[in-house]
Protein backbone atom coordinates (compact mmCIF):
# COMPACT_ATOMS: atom_id res chain seq x y z
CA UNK A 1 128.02 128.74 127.85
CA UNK A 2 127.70 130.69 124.91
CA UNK A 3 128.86 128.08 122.47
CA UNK A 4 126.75 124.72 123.90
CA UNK A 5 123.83 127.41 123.56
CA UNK A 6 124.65 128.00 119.78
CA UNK A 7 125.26 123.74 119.12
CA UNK A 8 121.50 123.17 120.57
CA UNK A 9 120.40 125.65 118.64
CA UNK A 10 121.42 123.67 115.29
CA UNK A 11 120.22 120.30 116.30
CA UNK A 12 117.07 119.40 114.91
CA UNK A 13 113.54 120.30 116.54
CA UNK A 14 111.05 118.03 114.21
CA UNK A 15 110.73 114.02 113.91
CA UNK A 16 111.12 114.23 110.21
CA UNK A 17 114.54 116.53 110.21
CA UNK A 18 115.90 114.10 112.81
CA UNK A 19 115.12 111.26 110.99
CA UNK A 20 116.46 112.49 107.58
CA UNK A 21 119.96 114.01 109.43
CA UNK A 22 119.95 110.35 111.33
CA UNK A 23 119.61 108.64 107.59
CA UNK A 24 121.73 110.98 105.69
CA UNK A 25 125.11 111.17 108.26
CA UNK A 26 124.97 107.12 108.10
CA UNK A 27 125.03 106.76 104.13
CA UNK A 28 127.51 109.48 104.70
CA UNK A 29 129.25 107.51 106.68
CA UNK A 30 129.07 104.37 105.04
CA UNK A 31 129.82 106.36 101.69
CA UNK A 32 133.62 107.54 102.78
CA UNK A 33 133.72 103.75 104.11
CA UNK A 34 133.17 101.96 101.22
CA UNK A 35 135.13 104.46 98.95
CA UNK A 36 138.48 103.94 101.33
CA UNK A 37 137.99 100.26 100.98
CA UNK A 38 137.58 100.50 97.40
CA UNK A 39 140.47 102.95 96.98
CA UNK A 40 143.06 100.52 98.64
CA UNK A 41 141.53 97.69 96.95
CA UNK A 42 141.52 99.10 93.54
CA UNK A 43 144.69 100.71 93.70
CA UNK A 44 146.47 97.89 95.38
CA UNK A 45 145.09 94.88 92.57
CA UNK A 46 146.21 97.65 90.08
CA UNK A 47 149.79 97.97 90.75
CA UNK A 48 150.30 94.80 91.17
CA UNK A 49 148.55 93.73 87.73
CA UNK A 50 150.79 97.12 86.09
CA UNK A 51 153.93 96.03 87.47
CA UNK A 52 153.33 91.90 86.42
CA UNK A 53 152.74 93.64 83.40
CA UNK A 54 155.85 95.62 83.17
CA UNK A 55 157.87 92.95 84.02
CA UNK A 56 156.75 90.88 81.27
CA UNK A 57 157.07 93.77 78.93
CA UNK A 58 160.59 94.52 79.78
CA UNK A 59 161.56 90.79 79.65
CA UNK A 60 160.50 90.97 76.21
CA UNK A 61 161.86 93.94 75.10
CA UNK A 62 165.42 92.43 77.07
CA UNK A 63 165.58 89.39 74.80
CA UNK A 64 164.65 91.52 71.44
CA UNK A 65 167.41 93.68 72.21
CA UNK A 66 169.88 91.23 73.33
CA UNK A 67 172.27 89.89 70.69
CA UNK A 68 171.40 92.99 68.62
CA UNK A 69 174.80 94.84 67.59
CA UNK A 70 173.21 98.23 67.99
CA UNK A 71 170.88 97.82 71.45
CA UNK A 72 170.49 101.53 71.38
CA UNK A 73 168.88 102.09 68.06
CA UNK A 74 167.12 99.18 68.72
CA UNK A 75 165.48 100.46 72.04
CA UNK A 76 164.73 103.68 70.38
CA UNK A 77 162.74 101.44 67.68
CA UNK A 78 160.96 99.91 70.76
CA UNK A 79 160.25 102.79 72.29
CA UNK A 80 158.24 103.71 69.82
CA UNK A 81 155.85 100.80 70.86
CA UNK A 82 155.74 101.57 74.73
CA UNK A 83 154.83 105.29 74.15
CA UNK A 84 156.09 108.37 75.70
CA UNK A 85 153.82 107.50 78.99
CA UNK A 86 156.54 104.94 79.68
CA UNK A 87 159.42 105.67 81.38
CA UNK A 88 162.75 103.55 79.28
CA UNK A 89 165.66 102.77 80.42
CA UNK A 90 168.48 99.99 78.72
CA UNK A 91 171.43 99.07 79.64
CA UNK A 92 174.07 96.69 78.43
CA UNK A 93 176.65 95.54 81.45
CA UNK A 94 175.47 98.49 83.23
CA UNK A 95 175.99 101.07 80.82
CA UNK A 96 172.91 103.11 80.19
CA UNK A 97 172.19 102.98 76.70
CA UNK A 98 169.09 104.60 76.00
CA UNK A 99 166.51 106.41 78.65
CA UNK A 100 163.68 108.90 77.70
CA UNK A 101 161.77 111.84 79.38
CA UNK A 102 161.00 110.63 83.46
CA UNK A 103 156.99 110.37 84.21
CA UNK A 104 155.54 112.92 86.63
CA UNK A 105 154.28 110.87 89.20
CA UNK A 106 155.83 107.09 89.09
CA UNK A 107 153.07 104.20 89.95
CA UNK A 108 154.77 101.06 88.84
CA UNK A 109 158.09 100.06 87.46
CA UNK A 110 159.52 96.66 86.59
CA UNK A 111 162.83 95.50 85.30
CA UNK A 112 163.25 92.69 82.85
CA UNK A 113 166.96 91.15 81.70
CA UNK A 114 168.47 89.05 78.77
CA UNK A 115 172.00 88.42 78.77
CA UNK A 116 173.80 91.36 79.00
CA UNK A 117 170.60 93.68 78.26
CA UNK A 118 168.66 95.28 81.43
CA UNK A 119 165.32 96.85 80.94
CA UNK A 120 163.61 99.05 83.53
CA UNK A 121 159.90 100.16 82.49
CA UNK A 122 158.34 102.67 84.79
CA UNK A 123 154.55 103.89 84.28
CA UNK A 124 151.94 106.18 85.64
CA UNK A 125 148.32 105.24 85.89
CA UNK A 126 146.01 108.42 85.53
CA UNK A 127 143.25 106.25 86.91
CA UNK A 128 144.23 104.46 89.69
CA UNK A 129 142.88 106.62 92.50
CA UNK A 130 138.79 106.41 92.66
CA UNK A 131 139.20 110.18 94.02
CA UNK A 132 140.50 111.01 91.67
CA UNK A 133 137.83 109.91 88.83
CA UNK A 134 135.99 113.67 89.65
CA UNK A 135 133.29 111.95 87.06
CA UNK A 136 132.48 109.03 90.00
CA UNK A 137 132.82 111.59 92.49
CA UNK A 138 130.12 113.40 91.27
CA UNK A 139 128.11 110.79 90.44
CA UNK A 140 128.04 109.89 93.69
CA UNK A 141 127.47 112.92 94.98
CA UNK A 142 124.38 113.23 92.67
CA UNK A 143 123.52 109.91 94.28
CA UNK A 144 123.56 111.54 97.95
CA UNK A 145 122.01 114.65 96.63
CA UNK A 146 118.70 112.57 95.38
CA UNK A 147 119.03 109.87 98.30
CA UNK A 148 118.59 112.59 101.01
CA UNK A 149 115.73 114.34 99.16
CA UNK A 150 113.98 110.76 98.71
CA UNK A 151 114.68 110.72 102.44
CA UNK A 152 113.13 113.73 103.20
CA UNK A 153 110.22 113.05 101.72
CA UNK A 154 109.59 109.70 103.16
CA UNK A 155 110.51 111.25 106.56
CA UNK A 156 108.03 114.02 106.16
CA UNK A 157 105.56 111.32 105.24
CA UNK A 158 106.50 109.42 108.62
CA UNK A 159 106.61 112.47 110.82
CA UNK A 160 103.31 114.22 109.55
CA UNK A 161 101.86 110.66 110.36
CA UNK A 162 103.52 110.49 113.80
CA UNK A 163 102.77 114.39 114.66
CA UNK A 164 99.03 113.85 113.35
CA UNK A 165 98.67 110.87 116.30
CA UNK A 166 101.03 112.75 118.66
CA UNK A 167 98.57 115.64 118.65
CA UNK A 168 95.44 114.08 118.77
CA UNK A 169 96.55 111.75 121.91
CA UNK A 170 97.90 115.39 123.24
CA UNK A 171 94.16 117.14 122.27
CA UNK A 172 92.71 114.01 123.95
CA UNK A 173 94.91 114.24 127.34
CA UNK A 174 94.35 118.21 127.57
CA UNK A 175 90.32 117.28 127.28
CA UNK A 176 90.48 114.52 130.08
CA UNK A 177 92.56 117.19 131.87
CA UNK A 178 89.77 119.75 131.78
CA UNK A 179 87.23 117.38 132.55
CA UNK A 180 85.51 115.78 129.62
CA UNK A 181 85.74 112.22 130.62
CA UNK A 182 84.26 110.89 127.39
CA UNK A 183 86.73 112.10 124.75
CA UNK A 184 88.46 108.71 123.14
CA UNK A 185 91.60 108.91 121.29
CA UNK A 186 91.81 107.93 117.49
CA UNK A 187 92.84 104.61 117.70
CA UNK A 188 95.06 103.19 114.13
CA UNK A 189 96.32 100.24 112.85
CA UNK A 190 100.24 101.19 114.13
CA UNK A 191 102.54 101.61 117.58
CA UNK A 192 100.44 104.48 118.28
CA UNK A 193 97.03 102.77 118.50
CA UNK A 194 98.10 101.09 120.85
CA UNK A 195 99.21 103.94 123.00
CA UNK A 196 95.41 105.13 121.91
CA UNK A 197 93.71 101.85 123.19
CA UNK A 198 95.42 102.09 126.12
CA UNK A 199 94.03 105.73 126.63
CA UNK A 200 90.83 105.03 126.02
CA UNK A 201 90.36 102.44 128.73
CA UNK A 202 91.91 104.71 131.00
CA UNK A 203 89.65 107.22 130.17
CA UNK A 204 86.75 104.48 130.04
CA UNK A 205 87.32 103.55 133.86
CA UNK A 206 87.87 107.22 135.11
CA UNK A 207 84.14 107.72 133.61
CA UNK A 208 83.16 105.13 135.37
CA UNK A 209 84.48 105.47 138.36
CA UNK A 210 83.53 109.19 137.93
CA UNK A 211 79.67 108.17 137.26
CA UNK A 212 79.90 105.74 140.60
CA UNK A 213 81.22 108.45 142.76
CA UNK A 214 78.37 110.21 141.51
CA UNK A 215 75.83 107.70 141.95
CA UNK A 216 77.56 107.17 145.28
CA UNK A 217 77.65 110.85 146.78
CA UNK A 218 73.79 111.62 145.19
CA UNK A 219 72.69 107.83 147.46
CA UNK A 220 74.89 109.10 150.48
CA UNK A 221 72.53 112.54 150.21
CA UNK A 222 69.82 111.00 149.90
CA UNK A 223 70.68 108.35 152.63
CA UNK A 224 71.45 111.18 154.92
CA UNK A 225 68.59 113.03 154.00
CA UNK A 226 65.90 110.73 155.65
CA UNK A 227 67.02 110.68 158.72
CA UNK A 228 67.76 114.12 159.07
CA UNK A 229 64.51 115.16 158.01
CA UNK A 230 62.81 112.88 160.84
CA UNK A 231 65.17 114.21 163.58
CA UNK A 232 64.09 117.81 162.37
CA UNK A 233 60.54 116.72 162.10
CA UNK A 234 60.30 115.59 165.73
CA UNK A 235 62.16 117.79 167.37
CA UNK A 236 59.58 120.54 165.71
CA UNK A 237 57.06 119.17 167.21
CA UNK A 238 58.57 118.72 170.99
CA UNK A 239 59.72 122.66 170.21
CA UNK A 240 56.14 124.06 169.17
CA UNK A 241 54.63 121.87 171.28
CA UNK A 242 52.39 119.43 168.28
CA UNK A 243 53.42 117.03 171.08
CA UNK A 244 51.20 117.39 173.96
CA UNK A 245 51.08 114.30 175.79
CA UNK A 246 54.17 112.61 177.58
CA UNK A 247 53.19 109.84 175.49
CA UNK A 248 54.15 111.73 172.41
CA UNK A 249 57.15 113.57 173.43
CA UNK A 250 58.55 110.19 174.62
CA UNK A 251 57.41 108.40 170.88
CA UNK A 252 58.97 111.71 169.42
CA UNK A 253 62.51 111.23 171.44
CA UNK A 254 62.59 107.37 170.38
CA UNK A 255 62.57 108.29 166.96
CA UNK A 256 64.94 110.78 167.47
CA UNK A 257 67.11 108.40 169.37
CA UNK A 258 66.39 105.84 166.83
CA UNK A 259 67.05 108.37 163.97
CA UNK A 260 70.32 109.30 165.43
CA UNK A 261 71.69 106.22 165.55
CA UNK A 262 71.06 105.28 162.36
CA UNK A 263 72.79 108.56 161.42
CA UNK A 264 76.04 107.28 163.55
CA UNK A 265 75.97 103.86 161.60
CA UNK A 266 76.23 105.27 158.24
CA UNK A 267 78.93 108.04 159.27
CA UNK A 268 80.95 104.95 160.99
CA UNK A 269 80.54 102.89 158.21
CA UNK A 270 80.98 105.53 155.49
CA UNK A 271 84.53 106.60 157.94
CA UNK A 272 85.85 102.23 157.57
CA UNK A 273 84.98 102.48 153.87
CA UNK A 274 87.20 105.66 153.29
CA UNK A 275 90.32 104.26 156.08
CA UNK A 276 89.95 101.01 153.91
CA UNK A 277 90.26 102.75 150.26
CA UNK A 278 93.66 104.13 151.48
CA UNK A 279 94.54 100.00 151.68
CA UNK A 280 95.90 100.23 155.28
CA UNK A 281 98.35 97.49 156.62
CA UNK A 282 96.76 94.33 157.82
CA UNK A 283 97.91 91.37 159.97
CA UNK A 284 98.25 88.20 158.67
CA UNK A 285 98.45 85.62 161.34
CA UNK A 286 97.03 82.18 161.54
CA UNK A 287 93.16 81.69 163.13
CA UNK A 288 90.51 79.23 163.37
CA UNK A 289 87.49 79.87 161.65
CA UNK A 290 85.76 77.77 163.03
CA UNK A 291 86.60 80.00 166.42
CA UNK A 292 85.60 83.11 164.71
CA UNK A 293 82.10 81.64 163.52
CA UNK A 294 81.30 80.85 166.84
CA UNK A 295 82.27 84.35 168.01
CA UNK A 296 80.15 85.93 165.58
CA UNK A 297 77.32 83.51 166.62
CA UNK A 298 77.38 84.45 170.15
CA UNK A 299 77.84 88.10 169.48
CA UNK A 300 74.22 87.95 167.42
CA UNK A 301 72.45 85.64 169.37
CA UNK A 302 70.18 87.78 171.30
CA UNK A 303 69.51 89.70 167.42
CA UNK A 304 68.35 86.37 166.33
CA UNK A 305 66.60 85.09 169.48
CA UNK A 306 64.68 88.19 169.30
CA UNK A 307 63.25 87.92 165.59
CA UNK A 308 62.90 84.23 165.92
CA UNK A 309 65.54 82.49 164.04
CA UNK A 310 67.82 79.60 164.84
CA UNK A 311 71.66 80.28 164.37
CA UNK A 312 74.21 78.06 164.90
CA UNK A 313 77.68 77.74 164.11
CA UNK A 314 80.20 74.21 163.17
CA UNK A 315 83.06 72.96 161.86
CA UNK A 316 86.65 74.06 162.28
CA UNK A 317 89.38 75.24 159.57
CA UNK A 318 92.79 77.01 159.63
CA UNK A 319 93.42 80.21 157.36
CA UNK A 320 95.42 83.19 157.51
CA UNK A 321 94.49 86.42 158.55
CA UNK A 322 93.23 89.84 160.29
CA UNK A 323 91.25 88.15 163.53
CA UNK A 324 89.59 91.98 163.81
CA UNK A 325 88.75 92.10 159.76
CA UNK A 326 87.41 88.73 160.15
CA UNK A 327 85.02 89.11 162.91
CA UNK A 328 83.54 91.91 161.04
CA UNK A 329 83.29 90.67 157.76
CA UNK A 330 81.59 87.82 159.82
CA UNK A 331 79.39 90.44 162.13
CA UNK A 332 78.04 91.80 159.14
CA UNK A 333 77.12 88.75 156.95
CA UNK A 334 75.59 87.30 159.89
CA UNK A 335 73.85 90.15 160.37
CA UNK A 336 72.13 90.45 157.31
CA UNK A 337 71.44 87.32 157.27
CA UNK A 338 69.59 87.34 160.55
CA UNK A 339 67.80 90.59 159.33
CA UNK A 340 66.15 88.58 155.80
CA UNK A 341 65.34 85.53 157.57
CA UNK A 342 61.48 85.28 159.11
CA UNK A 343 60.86 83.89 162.34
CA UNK A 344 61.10 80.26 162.27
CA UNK A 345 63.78 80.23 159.81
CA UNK A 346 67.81 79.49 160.58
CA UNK A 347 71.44 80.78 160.04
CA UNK A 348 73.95 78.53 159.88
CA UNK A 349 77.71 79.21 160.09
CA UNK A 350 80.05 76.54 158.96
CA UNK A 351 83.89 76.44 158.88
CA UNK A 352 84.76 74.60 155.69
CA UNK A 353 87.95 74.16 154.09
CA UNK A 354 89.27 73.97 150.12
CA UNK A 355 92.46 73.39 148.24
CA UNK A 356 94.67 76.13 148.95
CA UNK A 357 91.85 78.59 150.78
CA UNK A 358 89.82 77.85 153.86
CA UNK A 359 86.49 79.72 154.63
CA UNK A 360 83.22 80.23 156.21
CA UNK A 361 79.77 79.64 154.68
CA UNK A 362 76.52 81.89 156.30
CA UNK A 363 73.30 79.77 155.03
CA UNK A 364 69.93 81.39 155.66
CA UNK A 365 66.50 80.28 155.07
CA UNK A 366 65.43 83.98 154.12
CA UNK A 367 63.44 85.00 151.18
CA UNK A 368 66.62 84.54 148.89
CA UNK A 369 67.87 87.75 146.16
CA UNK A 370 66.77 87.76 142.44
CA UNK A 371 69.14 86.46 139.72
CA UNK A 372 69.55 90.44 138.28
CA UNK A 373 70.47 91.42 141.54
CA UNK A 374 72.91 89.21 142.61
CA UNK A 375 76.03 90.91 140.21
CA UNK A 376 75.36 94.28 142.02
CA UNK A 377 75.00 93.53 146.03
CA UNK A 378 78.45 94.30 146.89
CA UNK A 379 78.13 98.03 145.13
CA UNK A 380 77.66 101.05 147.91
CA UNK A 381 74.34 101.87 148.90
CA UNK A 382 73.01 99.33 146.23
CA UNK A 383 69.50 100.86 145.73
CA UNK A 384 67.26 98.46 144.08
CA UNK A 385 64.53 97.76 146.17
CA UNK A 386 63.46 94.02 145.75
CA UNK A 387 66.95 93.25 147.06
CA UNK A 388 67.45 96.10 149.25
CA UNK A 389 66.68 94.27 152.46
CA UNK A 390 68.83 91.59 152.06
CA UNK A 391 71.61 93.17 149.96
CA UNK A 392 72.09 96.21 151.99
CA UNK A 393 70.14 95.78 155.37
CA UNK A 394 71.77 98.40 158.27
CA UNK A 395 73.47 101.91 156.07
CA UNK A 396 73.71 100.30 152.81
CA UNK A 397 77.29 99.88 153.11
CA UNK A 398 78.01 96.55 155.10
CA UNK A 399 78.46 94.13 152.05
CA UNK A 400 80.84 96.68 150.44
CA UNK A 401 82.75 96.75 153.33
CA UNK A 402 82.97 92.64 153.60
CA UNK A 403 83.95 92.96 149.86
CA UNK A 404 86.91 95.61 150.76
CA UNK A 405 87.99 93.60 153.86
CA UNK A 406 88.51 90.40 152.23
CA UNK A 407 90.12 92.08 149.30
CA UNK A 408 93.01 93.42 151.27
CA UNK A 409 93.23 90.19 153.49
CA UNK A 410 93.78 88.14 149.80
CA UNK A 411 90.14 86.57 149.97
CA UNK A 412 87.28 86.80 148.28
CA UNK A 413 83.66 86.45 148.83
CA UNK A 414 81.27 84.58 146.73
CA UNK A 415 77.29 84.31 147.08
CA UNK A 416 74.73 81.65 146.18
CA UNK A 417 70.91 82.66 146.24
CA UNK A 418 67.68 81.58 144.75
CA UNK A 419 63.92 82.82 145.08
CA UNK A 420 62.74 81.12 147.66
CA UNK A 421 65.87 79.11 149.30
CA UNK A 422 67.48 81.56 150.81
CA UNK A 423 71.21 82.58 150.56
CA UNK A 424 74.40 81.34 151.36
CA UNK A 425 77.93 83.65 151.64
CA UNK A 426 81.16 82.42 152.01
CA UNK A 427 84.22 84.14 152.73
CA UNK A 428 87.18 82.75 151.72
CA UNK A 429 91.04 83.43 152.71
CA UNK A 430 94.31 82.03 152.00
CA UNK A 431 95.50 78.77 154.10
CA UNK A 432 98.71 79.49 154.23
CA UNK A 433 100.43 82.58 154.18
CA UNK A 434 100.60 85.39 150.75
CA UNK A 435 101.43 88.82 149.81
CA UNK A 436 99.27 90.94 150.38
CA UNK A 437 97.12 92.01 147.26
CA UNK A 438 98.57 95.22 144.53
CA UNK A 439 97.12 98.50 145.53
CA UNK A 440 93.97 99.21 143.08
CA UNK A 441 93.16 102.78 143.03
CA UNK A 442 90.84 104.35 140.71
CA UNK A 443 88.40 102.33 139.12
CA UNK A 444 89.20 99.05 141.53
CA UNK A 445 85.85 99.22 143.69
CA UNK A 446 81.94 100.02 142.51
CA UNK A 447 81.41 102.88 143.83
């Protein structure tokens, strides 16, 4: 263990030193490379060039010689040409005439012939080997030497860079950590700006989903606290007895009743909304809208005989789907619609169907919902009043709900409204069968 320990120790901690030992091993590498190439190269072409140009040099000095009647003094005489550095040996029908001091290390010998004369030239290059040339050597050690400082520098340039971005992203993600939604990431012209971009919309749609579930919990107190207050209010006054008469105590108990219930819709609706932000399973079976408008039309009839309004339901199309998520995406677009139409008015449902998608369309006569409202009527507990009736209607929550439902049955619904004319939702699902839609987590629904 104790010597893996020690290795880790040595290997580089910083960007920069990794990059410059990265750098510097591969021109080391490449260095001894090229110089073993060179080396067999060089020294290769050289020999062969010395010893052509031996043997030439011998043949020469074989032809002066021969016919000579003293070869010996006459190879001494040529000897004196070749040098000292060259090995000389002559003979004459194999006789050894003449031969001089033996080189210390032997490179590249040749032999040459006239007649009876033989020459034999042997020579040693001091400068065939490019390791040994300590000159070259060091120059290009110098070379390595200046490279890796160059290298250094530029890698420290690089890394101080990198680190600067690193630790800002790292300052930025220890901030979001603690809280601060609204710290952004520097964001520069490299590989790391993009990392920051992509940060900062992260961070962007936790704030905002952070500021809805804000909004969201502060309309949910507020929602809660109306009710609440009445039920205390009344049942004050049946406990100290502010209600005398039987007449009041049973107007005090309606309320409460009344109060109470409206308490039980909101908790039941606010329970669906939570079961359906955990994106439970759904079935996905063929159905008949046209079926399921008619259902919902019965189901509200005696709502809408009550306040006065016509509602009817036609036409027939096939789409896949949750028959129980239907009905109550259905239930409560109906319902709204019934609740902003006046008496005298009508809801029509009508099974329609499109390329690829079949749906149902909910057509009121009601008072209709302002152009600035209409991008907002599918938030939770949408609050502003001129379309609060026919937005929200019930707890506040039933067009968020339609908007979650058809969501995870891979539908969508779309409204239509004007001052005046009324409204007209349709919900529209797949006609044949998909996968089901990604999970979207935080950020994916107005809160």
């Amino acid at each position: 263990m104790t010597g893996p320990l020690r290795l880790g120790r040595l290997r580089p901690r910083s960007i920069q030193a990794r990059v410059a030992v990265a750098i510097a091993v591969a021109l080391i590498v490449v260095f001894v490379v090229v110089q073993v190439v060179l080396v067999a190269f060089v020294e290769n072409r050289s020999r062969a060039e010395l010893e052509a140009a031996l043997h030439q040099q011998a043949t020469s000095i074989a032809r002066a010689l021969d016919g000579q009647p003293n070869v010996a003094a006459g190879a001494r005489d040529a000897q004196r040409y070749v040098g000292n550095a060259t090995r000389m040996v002559v003979s004459v029908d194999g006789e050894v005439v003449h031969w001089n001091v033996p080189v210390d290390r032997l490179e590249a010998s040749a032999t040459g012939s006239s007649g009876d004369v033989t020459v034999l030239l042997e020579r040693r290059d001091p400068d065939a080997g490019l390791f040994t040339d300590w000159q070259f050597v060091a120059l290009i050690a110098l070379g390595i030497v200046g490279t890796g400082a160059l290298i250094w520098y530029l890698a420290g340039s690089v890394g101080a860079r990198l680190r600067s971005g690193v630790d800002a992203l790292a300052d930025s993600a220890q901030a979001v950590a603690e809280g601060r939604l609204d710290v952004r990431a520097p964001e520069p012209d490299d590989e790391l700006g993009r990392l920051g971009r992509a940060f900062n919309r992260m961070t962007a749609r936790l704030e905002q989903a952070d500021a809805r579930q804000r909004e969201f919990l502060a309309d949910v107190a507020h929602e809660l606290r109306t009710p609440v207050t009445s039920i205390e209010g009344f049942a004050q006054a049946l406990d100290d007895g502010t209600a005398r008469t039987e007449e009041d105590r049973r107007e005090a108990a309606g309320f409460i009743r009344a109060e109470a219930a409206r308490l039980r819709e909101l908790v039941h609706d606010l329970q669906q909304l939570t079961y359906l932000d955990l994106e439970p399973d759904v079935r996905r079976e063929t159905l008949d809208l046209g079926d399921a408008a008619r259902r919902a039309a019965a189901r509200l009839a005696l709502d809408a005989h009550v306040k006065g309004v016509e509602l009817t339901a036609t036409g027939d199309a096939a789409a896949v789907g949750d028959p129980a998520h239907v009905d109550t995406i259905l239930t409560n677009l109906v319902s709204n619609a019934v609740r902003a139409t006046p008496a005298g008015g009508s809801v029509t449902l009508t099974a329609v169907a499109g390329r690829g998608e079949a749906g149902v369309a909910v057509r009121d006569t009601g008072s209709g919902i302002a152009p600035e409202h209409l991008p907002y009527i599918f938030d939770r507990l949408y609050r502003v009043q001129a379309g609060r009736d026919r937005a929200v209607g019930g707890s506040g929550l039933g067009l968020s709900i339609v908007r979650r439902l058809a969501t995870l049955l891979g539908g969508r619904v779309v409204v239509e409204s004007a001052v005046g004319a009324g409204s007209t939702f349709t919900l529209w699902l797949p006609a044949s069968a998909v996968a089901p839609p990604p999970p979207s987590r935080v950020g994916s629904e107005p809160l």
